[in-house]
C-alpha atoms as a PDB file:
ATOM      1  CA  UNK A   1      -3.664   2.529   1.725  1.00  0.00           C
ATOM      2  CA  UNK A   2      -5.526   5.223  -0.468  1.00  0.00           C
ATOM      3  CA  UNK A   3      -5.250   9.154  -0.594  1.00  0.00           C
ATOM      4  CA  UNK A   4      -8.007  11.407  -0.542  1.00  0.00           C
ATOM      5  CA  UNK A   5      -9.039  11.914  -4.191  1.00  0.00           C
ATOM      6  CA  UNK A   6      -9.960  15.660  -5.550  1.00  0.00           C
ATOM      7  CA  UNK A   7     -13.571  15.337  -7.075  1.00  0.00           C
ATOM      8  CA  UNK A   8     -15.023  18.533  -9.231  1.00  0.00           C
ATOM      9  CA  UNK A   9     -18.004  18.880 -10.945  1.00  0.00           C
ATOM     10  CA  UNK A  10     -16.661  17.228 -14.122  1.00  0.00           C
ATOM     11  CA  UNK A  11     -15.593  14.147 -11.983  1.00  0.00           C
ATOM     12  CA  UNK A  12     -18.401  14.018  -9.490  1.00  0.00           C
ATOM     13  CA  UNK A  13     -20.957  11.869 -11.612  1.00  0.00           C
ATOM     14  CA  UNK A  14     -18.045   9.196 -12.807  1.00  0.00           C
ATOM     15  CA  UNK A  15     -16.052   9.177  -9.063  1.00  0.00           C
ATOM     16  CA  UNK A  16     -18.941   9.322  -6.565  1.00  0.00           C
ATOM     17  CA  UNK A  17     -22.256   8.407  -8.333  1.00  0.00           C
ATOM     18  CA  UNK A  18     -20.802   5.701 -10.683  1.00  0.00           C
ATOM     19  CA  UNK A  19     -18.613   4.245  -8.134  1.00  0.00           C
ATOM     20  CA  UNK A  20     -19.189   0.547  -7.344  1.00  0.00           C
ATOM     21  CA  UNK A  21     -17.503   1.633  -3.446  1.00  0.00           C
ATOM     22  CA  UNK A  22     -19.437   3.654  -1.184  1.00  0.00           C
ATOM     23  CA  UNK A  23     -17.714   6.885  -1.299  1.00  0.00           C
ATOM     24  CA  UNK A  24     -17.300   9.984   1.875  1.00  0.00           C
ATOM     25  CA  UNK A  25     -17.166  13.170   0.128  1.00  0.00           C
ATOM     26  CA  UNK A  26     -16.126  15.876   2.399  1.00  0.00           C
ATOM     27  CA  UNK A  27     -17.691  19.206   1.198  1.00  0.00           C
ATOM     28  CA  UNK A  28     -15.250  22.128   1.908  1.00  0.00           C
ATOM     29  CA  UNK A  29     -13.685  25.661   1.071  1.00  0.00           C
ATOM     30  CA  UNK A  30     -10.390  26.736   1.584  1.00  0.00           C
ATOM     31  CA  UNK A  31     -11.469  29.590   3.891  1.00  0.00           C
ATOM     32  CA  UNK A  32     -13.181  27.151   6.060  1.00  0.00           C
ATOM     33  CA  UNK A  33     -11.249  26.812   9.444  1.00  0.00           C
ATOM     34  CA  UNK A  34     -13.726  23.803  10.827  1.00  0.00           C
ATOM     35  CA  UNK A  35     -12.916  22.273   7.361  1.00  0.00           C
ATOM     36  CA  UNK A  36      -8.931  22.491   7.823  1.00  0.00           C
ATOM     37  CA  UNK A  37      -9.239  21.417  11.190  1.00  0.00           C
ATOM     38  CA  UNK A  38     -11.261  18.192  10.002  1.00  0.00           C
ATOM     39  CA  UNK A  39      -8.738  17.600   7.176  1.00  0.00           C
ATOM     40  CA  UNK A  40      -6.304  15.540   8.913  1.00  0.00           C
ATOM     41  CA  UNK A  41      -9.639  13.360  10.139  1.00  0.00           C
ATOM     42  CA  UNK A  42     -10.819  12.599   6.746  1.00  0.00           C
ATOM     43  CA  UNK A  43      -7.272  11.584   5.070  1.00  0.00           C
ATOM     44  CA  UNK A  44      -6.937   9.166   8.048  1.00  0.00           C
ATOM     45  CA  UNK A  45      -9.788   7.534   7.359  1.00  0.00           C
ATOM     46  CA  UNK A  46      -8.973   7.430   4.047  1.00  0.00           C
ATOM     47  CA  UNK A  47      -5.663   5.930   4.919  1.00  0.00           C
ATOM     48  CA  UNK A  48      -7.279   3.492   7.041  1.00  0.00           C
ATOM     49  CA  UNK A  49     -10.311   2.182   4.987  1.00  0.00           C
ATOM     50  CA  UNK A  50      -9.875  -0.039   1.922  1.00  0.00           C
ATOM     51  CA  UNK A  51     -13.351  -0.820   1.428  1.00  0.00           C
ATOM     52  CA  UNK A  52     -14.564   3.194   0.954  1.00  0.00           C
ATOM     53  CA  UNK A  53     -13.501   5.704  -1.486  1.00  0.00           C
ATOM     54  CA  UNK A  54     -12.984   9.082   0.204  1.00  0.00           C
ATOM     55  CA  UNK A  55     -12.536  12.261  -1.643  1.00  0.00           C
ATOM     56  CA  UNK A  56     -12.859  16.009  -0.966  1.00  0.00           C
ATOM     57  CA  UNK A  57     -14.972  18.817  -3.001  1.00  0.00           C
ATOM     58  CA  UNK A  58     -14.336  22.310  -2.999  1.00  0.00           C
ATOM     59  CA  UNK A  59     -18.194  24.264  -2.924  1.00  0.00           C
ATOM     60  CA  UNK A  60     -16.292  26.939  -4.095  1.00  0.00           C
ATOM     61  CA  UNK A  61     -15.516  25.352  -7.008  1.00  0.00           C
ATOM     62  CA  UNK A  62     -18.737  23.551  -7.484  1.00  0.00           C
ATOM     63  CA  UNK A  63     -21.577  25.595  -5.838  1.00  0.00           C
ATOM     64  CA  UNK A  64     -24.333  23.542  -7.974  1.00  0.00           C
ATOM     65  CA  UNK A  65     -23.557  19.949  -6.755  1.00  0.00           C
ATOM     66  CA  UNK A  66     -23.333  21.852  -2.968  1.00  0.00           C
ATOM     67  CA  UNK A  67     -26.952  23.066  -4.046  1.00  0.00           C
ATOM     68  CA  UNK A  68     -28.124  19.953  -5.517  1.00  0.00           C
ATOM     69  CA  UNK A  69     -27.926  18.511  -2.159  1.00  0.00           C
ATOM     70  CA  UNK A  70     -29.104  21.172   0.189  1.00  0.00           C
ATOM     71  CA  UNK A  71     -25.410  21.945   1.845  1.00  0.00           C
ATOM     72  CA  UNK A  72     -25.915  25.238   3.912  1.00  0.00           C
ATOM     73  CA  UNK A  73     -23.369  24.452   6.391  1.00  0.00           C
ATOM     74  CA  UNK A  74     -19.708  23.170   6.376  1.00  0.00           C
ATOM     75  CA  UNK A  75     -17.762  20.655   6.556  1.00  0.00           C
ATOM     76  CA  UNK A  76     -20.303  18.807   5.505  1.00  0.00           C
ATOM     77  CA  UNK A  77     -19.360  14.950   4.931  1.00  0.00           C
ATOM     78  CA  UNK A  78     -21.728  12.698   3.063  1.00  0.00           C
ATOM     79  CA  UNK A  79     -21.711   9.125   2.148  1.00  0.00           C
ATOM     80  CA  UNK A  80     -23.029   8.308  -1.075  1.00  0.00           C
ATOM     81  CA  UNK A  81     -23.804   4.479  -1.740  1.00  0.00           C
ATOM     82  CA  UNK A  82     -25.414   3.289  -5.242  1.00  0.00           C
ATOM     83  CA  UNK A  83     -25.659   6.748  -6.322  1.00  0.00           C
ATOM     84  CA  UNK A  84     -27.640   8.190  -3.882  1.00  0.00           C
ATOM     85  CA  UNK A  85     -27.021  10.516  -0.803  1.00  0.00           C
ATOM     86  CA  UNK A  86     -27.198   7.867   2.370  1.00  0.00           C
ATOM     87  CA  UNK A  87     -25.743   9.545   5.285  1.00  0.00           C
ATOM     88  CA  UNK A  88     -24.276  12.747   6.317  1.00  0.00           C
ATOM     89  CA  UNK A  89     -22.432  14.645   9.093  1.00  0.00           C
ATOM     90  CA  UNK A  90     -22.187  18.236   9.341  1.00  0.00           C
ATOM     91  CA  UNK A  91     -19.596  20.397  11.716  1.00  0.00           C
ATOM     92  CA  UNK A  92     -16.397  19.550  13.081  1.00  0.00           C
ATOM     93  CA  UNK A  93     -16.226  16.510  15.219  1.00  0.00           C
ATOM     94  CA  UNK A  94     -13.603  13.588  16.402  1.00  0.00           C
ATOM     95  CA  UNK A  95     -13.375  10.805  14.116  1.00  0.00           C
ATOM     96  CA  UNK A  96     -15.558   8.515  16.348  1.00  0.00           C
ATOM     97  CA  UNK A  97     -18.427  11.191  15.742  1.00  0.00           C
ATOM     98  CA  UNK A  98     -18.341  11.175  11.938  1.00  0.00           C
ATOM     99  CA  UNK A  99     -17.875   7.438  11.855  1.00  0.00           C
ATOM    100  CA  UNK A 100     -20.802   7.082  13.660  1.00  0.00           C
ATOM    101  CA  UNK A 101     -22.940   9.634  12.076  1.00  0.00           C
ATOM    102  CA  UNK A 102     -21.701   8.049   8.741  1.00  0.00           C
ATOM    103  CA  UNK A 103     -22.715   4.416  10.272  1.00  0.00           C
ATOM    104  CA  UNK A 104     -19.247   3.338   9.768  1.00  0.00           C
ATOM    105  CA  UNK A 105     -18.292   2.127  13.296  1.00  0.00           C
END
């Protein structure tokens, strides 16, 4: 049973990139409402999934790794595996949507 970790640009590289899990980051701001509603969503399946590191970054805080991967829109949830950017889902949906966006299902 894991929490939802806090990654920043200092821990980004190290927590996501490095990690030998796939990792779901879930790009957000505070004064996102689609992102608070999602919130609950993404620390269930954090709860619920040993096998995948998920963790949470503020583009307030960290507008360059937001740019570095072309985020216009949020929540924007992205699954990184081996370092690399392999799926994403964008908007608010049910669980079953970003599972299945995220090829997780």
């Amino acid at each position: 049973m894991a929490d939802v970790i806090e990654i920043t640009s200092d821990t980004f590289q190290g927590l996501v990139l490095e990690s030998e899990k796939p990792v779901i980051v879930d790009f957000w701001a505070p004064w996102c409402g689609p992102c608070r509603m999602i919130a609950p969503v993404i620390d269930e399946i954090a709860r619920d999934r040993e096998d995948i590191v998920v963790g949470k970054l503020n583009v307030d805080e960290a507008p360059n790794i937001a740019q570095q991967y072309g985020i216009q829109g949020i929540p924007f949830i992205g699954l990184f595996q081996g370092g690399q950017l392999v799926k994403n889902a964008v908007g608010a949906m049910p669980r079953a949507g970003i599972e299945q966006a995220l090829g997780l299902s």
